[in-house]
C-alpha atoms as a PDB file:
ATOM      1  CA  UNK A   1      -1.756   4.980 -17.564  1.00  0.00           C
ATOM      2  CA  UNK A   2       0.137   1.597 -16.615  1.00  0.00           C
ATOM      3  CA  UNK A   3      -1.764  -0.963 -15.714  1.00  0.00           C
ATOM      4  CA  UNK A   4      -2.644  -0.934 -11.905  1.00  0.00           C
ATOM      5  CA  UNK A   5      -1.181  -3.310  -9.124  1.00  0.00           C
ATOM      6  CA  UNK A   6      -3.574  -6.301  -8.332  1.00  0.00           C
ATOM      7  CA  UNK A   7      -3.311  -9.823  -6.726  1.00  0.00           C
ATOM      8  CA  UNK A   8      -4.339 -12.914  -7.234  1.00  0.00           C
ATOM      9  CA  UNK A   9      -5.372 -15.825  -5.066  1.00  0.00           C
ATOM     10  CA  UNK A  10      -3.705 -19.224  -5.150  1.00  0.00           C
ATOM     11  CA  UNK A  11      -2.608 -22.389  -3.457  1.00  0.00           C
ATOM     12  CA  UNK A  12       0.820 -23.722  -2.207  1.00  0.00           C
ATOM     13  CA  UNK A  13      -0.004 -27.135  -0.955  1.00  0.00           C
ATOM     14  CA  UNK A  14      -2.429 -26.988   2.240  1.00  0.00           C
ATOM     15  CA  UNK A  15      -1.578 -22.858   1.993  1.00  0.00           C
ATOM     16  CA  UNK A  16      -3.782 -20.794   0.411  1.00  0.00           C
ATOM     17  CA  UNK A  17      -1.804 -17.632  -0.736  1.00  0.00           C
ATOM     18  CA  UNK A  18      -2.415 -13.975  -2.070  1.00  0.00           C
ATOM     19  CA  UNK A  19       0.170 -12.951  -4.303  1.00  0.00           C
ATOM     20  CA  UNK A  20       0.668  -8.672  -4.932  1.00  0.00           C
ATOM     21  CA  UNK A  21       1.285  -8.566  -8.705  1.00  0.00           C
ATOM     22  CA  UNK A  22       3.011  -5.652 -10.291  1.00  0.00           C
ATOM     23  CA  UNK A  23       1.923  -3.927 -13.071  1.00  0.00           C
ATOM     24  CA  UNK A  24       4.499  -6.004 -15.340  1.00  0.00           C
ATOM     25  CA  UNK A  25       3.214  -8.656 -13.721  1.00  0.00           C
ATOM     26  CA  UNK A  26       5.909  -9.834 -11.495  1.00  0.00           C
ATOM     27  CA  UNK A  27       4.755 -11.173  -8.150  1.00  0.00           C
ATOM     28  CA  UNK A  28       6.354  -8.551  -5.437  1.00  0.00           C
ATOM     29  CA  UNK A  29       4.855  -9.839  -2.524  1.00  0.00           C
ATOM     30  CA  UNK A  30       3.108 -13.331  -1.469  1.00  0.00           C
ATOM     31  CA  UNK A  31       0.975 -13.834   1.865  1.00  0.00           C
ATOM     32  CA  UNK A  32       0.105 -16.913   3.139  1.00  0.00           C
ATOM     33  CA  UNK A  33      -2.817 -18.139   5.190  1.00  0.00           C
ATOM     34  CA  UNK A  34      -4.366 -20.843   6.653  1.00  0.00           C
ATOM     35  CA  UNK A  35      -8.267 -20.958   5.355  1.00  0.00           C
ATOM     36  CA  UNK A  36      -9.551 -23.120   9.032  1.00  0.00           C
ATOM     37  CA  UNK A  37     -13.115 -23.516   9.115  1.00  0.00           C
ATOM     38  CA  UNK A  38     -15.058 -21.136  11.295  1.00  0.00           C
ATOM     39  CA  UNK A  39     -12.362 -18.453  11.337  1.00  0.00           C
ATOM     40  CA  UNK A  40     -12.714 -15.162   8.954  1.00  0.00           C
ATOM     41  CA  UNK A  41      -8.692 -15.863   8.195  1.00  0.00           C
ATOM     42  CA  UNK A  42      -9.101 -15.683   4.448  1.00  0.00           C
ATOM     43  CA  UNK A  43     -11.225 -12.723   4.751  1.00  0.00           C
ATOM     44  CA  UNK A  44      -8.433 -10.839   6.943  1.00  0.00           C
ATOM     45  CA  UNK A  45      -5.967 -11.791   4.497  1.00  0.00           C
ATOM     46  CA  UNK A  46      -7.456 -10.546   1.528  1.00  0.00           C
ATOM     47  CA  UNK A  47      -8.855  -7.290   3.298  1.00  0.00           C
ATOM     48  CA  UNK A  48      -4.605  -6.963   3.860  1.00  0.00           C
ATOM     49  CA  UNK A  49      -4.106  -7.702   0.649  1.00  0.00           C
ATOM     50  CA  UNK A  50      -6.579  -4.934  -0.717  1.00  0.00           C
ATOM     51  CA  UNK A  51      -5.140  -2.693   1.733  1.00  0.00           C
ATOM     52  CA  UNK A  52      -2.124  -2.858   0.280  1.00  0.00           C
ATOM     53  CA  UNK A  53      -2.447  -3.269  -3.168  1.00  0.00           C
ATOM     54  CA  UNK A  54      -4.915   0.086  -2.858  1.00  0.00           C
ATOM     55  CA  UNK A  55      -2.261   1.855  -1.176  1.00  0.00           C
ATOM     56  CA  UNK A  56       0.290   1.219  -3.983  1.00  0.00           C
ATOM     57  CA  UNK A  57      -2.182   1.933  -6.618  1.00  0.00           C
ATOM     58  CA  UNK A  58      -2.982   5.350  -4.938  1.00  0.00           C
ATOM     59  CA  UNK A  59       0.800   6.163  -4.512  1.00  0.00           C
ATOM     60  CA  UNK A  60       1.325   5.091  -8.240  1.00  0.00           C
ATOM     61  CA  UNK A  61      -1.278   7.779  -9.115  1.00  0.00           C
ATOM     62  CA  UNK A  62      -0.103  10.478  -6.855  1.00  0.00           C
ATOM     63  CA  UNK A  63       3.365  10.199  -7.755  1.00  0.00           C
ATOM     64  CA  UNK A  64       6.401   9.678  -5.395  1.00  0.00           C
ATOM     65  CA  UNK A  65       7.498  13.584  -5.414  1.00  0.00           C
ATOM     66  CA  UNK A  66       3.874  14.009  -3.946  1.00  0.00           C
ATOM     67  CA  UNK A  67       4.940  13.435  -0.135  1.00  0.00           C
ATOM     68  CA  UNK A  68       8.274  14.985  -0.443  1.00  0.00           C
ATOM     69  CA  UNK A  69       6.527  18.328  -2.094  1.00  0.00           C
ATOM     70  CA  UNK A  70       3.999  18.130   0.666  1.00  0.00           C
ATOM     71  CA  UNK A  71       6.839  17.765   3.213  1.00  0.00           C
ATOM     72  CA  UNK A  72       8.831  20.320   2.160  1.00  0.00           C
ATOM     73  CA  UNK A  73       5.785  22.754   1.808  1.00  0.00           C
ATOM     74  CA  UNK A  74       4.621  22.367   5.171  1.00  0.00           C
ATOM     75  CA  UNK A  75       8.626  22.625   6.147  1.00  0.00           C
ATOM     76  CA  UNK A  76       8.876  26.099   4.467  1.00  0.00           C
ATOM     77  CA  UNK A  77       5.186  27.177   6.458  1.00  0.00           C
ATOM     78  CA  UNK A  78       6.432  26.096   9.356  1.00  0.00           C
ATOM     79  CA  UNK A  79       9.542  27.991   9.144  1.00  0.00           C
ATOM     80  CA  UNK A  80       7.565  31.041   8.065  1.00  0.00           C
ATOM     81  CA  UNK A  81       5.535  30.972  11.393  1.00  0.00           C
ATOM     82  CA  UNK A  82       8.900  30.710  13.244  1.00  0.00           C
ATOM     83  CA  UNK A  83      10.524  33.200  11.651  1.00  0.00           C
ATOM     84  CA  UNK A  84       7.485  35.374  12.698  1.00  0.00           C
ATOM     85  CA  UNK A  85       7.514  34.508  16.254  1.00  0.00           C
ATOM     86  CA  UNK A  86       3.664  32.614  15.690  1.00  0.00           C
ATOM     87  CA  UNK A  87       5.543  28.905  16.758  1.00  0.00           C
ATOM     88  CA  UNK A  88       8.423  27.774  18.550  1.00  0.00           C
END
């Protein structure tokens, strides 16, 4: 398996950034944030950040036909149960 997507924390003058990496290792995505004292800022920002970058890594795994096969099965269920009068 391909390395996962991860991110990495860095600075951009008074900034303080999260950058999404891919798994080449190209920066997709960048958020910024201020880090003020007495505010959980950085910790929302990198709870975002894992959000994300744990969402792409489980899509990655699943595969991108994996929604469209559960779409189309539910599709073909649902037209079953119309086509036997059990929905409308």
């Amino acid at each position: 398996m391909q390395n996962p997507f991860t991110y990495a924390h860095g600075q951009n003058g008074t900034e303080e950034e999260f950058h999404i990496i891919s798994p080449e290792g190209r920066t997709m995505a960048v958020i910024e944030f201020w880090d003020e004292p007495g505010t959980d800022d950085a910790a929302r920002a990198r709870a975002d950040v894992e959000l994300i970058v744990n969402a792409l890594n489980a899509y990655k795994q699943a595969g991108p036909n994996t929604l469209f096969e559960t779409v189309i099965r539910r599709a073909k269920a649902l037209g079953e149960k119309i086509a036997n009068g059990i929905a409308a």
